[in-house]
PDB file of N, CA and C in Angstrom:
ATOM      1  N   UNK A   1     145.272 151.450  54.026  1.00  0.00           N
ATOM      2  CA  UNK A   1     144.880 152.778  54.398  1.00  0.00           C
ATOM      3  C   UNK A   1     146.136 153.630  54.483  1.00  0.00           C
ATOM      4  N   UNK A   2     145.457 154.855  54.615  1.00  0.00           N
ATOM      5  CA  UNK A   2     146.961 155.575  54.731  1.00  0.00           C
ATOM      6  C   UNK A   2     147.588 156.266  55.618  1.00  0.00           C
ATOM      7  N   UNK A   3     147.961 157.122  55.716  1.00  0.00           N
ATOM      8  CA  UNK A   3     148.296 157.812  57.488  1.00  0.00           C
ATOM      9  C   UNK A   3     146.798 158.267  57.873  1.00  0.00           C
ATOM     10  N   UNK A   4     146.683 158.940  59.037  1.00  0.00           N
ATOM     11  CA  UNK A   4     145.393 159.553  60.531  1.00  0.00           C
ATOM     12  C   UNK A   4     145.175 160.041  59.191  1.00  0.00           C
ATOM     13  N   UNK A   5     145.656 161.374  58.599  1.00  0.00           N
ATOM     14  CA  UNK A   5     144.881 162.258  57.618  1.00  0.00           C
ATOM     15  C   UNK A   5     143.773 161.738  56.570  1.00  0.00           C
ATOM     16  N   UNK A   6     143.852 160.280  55.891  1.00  0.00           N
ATOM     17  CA  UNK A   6     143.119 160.208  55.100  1.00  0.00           C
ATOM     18  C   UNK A   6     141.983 159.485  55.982  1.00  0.00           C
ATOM     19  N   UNK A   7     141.394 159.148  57.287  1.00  0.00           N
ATOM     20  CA  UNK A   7     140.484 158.238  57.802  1.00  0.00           C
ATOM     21  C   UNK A   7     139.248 159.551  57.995  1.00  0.00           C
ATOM     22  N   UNK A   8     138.132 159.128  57.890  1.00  0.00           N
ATOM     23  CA  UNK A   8     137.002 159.599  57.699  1.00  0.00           C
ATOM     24  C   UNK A   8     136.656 160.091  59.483  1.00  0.00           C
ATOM     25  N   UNK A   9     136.306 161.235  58.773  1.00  0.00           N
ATOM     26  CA  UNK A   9     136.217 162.014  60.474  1.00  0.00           C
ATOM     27  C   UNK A   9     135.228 162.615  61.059  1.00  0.00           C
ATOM     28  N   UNK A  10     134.048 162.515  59.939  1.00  0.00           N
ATOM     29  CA  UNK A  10     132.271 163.021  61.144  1.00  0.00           C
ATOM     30  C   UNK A  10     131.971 161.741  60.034  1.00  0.00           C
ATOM     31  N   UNK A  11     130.420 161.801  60.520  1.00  0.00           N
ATOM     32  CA  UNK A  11     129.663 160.625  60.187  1.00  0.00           C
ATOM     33  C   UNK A  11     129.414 160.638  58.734  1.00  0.00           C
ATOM     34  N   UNK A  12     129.401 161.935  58.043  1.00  0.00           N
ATOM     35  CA  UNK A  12     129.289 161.299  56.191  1.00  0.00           C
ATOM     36  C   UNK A  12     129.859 160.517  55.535  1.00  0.00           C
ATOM     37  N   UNK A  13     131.583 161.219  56.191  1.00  0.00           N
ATOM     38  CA  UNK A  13     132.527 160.785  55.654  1.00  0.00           C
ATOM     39  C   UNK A  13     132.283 159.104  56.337  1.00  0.00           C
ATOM     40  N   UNK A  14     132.671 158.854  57.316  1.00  0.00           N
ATOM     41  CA  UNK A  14     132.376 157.578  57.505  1.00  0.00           C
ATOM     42  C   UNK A  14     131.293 156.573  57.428  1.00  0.00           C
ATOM     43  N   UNK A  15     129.896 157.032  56.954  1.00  0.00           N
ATOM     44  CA  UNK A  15     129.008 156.447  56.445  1.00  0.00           C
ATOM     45  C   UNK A  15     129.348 156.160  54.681  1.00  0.00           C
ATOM     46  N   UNK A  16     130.173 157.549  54.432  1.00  0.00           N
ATOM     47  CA  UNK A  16     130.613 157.219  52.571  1.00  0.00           C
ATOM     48  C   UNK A  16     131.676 155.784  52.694  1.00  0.00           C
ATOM     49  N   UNK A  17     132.230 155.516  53.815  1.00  0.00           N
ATOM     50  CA  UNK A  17     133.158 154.681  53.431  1.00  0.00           C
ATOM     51  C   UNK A  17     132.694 153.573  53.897  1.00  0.00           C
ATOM     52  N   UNK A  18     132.128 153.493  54.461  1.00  0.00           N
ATOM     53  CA  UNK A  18     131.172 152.319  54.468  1.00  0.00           C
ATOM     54  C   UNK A  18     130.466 151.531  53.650  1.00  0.00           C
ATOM     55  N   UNK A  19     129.599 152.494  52.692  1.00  0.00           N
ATOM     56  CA  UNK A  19     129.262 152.187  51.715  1.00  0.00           C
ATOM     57  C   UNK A  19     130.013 150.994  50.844  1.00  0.00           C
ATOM     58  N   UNK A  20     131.462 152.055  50.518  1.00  0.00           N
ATOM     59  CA  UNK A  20     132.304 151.809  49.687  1.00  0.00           C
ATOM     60  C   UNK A  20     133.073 150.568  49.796  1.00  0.00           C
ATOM     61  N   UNK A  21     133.036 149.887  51.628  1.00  0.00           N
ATOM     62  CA  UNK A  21     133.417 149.175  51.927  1.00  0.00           C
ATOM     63  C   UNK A  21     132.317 147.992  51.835  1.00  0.00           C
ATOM     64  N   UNK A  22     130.864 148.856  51.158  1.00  0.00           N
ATOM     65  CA  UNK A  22     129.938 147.413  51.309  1.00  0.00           C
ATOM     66  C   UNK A  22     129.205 146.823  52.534  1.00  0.00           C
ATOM     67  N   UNK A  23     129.573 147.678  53.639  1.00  0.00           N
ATOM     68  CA  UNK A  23     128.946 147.289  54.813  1.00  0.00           C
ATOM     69  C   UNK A  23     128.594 147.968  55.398  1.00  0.00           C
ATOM     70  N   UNK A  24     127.058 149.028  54.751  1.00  0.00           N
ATOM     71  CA  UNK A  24     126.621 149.810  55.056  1.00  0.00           C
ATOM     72  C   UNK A  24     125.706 149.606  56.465  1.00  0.00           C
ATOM     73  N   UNK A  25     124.748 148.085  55.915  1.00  0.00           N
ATOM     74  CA  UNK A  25     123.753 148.137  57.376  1.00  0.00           C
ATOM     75  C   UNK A  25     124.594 147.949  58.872  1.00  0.00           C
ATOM     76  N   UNK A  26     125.771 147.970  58.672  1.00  0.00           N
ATOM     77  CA  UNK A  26     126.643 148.034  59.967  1.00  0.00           C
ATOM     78  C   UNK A  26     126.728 149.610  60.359  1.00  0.00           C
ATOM     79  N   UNK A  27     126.379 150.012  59.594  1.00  0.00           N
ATOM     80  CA  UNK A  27     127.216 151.619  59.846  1.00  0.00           C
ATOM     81  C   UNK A  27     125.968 151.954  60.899  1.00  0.00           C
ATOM     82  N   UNK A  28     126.591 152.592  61.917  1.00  0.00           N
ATOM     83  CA  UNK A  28     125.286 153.454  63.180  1.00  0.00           C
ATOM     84  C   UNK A  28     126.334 154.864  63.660  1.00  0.00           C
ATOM     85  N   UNK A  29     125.213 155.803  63.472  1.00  0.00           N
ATOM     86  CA  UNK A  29     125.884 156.868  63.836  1.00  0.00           C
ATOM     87  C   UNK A  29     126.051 156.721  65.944  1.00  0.00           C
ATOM     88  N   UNK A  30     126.982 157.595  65.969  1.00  0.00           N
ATOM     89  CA  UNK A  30     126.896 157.790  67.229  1.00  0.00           C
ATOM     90  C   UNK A  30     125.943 158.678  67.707  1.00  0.00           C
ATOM     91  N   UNK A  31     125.541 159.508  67.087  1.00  0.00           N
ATOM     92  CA  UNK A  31     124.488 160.399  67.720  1.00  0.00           C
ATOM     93  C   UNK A  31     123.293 160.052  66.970  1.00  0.00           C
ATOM     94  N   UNK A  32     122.270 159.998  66.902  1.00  0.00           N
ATOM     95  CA  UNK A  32     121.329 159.817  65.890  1.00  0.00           C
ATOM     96  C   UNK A  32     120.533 161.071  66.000  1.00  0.00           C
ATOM     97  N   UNK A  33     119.375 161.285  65.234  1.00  0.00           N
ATOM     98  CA  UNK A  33     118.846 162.297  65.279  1.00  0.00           C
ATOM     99  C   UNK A  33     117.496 162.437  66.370  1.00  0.00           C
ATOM    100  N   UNK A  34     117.033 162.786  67.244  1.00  0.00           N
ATOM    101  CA  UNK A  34     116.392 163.602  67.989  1.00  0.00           C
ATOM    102  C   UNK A  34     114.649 162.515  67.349  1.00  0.00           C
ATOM    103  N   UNK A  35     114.088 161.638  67.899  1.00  0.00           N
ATOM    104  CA  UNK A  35     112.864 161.373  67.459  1.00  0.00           C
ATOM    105  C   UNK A  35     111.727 162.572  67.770  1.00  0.00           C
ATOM    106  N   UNK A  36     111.583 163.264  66.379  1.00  0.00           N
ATOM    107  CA  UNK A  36     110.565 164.088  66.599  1.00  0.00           C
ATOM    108  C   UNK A  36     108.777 163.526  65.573  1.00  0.00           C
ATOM    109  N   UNK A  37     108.399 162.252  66.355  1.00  0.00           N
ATOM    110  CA  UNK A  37     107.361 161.700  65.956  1.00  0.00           C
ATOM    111  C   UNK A  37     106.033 162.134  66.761  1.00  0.00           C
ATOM    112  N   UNK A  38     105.938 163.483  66.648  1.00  0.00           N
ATOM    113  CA  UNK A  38     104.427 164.301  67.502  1.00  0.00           C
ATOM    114  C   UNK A  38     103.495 163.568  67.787  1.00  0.00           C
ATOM    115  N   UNK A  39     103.252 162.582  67.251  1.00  0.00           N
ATOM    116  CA  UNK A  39     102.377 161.770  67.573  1.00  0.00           C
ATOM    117  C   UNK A  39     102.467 160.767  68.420  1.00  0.00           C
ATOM    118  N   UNK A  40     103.574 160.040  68.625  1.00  0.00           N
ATOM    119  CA  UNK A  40     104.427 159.524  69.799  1.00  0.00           C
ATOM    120  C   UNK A  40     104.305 159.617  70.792  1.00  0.00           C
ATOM    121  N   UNK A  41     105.026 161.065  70.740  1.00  0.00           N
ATOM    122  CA  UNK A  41     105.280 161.780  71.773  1.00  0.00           C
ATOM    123  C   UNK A  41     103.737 162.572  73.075  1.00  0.00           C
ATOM    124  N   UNK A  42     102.819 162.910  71.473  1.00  0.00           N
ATOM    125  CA  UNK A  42     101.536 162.872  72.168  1.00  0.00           C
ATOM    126  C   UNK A  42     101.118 161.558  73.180  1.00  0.00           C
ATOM    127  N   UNK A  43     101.282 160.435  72.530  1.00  0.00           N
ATOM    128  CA  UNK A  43     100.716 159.156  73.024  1.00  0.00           C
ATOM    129  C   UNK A  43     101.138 158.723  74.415  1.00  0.00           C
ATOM    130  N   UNK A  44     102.697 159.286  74.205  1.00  0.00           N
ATOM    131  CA  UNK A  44     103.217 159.039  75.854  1.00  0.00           C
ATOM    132  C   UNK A  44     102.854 160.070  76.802  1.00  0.00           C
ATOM    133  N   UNK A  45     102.916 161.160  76.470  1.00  0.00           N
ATOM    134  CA  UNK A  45     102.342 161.751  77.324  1.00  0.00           C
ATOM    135  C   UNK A  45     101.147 161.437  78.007  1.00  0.00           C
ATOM    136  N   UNK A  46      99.973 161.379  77.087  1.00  0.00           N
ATOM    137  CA  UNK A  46      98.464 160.747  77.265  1.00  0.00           C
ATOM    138  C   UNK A  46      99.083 159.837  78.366  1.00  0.00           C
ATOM    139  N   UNK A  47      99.721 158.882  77.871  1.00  0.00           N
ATOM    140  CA  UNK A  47      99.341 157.321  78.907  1.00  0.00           C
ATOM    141  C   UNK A  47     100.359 157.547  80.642  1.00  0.00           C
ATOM    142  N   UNK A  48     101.203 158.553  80.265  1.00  0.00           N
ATOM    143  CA  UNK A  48     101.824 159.261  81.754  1.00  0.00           C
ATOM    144  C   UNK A  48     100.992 160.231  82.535  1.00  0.00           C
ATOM    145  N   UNK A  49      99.989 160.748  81.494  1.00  0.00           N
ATOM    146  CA  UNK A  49      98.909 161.763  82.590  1.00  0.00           C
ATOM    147  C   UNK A  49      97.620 160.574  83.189  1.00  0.00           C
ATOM    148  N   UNK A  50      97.344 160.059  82.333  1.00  0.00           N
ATOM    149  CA  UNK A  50      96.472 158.560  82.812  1.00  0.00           C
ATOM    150  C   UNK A  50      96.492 158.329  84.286  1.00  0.00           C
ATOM    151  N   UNK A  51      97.740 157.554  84.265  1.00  0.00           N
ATOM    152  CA  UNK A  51      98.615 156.505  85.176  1.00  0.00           C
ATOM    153  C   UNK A  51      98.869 158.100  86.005  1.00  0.00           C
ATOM    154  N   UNK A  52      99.126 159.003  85.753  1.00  0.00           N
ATOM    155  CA  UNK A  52      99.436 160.092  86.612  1.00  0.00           C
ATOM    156  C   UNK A  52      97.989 160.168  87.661  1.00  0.00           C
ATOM    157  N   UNK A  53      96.831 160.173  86.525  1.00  0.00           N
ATOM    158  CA  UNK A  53      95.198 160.451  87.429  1.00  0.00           C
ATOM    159  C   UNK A  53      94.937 159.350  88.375  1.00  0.00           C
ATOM    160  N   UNK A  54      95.420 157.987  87.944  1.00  0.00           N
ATOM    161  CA  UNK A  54      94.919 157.222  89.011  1.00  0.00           C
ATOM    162  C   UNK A  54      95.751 156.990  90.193  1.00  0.00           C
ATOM    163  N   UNK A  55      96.615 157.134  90.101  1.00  0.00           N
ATOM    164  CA  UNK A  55      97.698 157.120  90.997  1.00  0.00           C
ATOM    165  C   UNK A  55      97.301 158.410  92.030  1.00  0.00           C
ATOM    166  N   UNK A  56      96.655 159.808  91.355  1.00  0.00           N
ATOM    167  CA  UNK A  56      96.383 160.342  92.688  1.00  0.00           C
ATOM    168  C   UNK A  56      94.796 160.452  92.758  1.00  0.00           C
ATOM    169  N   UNK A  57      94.010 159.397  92.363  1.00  0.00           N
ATOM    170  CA  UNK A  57      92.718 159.283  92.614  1.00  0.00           C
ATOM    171  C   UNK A  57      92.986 157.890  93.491  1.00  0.00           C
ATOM    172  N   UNK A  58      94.054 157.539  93.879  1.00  0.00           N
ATOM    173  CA  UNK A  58      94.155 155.747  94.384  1.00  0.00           C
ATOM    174  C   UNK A  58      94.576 156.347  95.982  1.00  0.00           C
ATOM    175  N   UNK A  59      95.754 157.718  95.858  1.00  0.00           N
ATOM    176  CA  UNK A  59      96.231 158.361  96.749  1.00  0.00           C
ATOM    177  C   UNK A  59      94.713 158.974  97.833  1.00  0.00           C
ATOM    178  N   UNK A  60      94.176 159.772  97.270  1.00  0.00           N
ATOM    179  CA  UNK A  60      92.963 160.599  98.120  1.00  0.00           C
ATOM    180  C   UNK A  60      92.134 159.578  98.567  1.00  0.00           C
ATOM    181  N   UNK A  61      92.036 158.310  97.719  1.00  0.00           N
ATOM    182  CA  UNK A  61      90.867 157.629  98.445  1.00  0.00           C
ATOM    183  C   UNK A  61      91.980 156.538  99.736  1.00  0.00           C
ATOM    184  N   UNK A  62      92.928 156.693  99.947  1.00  0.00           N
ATOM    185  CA  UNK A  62      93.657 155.718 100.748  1.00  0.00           C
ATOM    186  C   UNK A  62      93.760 156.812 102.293  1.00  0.00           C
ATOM    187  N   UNK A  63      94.082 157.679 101.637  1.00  0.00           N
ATOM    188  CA  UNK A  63      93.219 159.153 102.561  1.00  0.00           C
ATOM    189  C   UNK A  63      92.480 159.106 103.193  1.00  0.00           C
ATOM    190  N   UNK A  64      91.519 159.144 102.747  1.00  0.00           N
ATOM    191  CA  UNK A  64      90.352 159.143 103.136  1.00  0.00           C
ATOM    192  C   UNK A  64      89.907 157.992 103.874  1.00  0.00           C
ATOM    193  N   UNK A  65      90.166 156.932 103.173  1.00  0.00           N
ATOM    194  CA  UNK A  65      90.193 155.654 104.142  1.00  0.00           C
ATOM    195  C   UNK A  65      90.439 156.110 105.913  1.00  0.00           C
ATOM    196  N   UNK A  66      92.567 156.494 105.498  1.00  0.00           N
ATOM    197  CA  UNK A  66      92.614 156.775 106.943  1.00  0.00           C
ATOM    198  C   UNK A  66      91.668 157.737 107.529  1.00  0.00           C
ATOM    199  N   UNK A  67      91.553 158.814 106.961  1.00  0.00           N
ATOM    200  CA  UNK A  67      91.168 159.653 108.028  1.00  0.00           C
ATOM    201  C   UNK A  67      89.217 158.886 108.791  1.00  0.00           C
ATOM    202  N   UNK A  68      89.049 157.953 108.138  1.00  0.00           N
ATOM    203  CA  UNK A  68      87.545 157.345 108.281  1.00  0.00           C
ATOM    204  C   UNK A  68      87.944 156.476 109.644  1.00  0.00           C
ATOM    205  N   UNK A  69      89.399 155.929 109.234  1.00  0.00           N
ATOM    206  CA  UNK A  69      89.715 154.858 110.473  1.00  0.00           C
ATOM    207  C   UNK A  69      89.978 155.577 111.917  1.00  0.00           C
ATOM    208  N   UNK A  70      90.324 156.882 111.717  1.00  0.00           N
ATOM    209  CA  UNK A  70      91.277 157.971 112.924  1.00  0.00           C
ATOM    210  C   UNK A  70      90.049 157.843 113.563  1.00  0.00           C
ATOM    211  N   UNK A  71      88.648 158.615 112.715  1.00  0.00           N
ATOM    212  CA  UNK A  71      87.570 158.772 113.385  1.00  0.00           C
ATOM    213  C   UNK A  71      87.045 157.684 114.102  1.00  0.00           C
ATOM    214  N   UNK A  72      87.009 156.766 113.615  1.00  0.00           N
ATOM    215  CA  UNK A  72      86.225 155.355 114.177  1.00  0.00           C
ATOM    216  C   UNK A  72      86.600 155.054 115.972  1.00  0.00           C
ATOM    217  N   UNK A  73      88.282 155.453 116.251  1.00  0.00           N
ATOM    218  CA  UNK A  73      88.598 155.392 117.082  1.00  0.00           C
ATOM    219  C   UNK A  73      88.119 155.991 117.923  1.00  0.00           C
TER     220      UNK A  73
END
């Protein structure tokens, strides 16, 4: 190699030399790009509002419980 100036300095350049070096499936960027899979992203949401409903349908009825026990007293 040759002096700092010739080493590959954002990710093309160092994905081109990779290549060149033949050992491409090694190459990983440091940043990757942003997963924008809408459909995914729909899906998690869905299963976080879910788990969101029962969690405060599990909450009101534990509620309610107490306030059934306060009365009993």
């Amino acid at each position: 190699m040759g002096s700092g100036a010739t080493r590959p300095n954002n990710a093309d350049d160092k994905m081109i030399a990779a290549i060149e070096r033949g050992d491409q499936p090694a190459f990983k960027d440091r940043k990757p790009p942003k997963n924008n899979n809408k459909k995914l992203i729909k899906e998690k949401k869905d299963r976080s509002d879910k788990t969101r409903g029962k969690m405060d349908r599990l909450k009101a009825l534990r509620l309610a419980a107490e306030k059934e026990a306060k009365a009993k007293k």
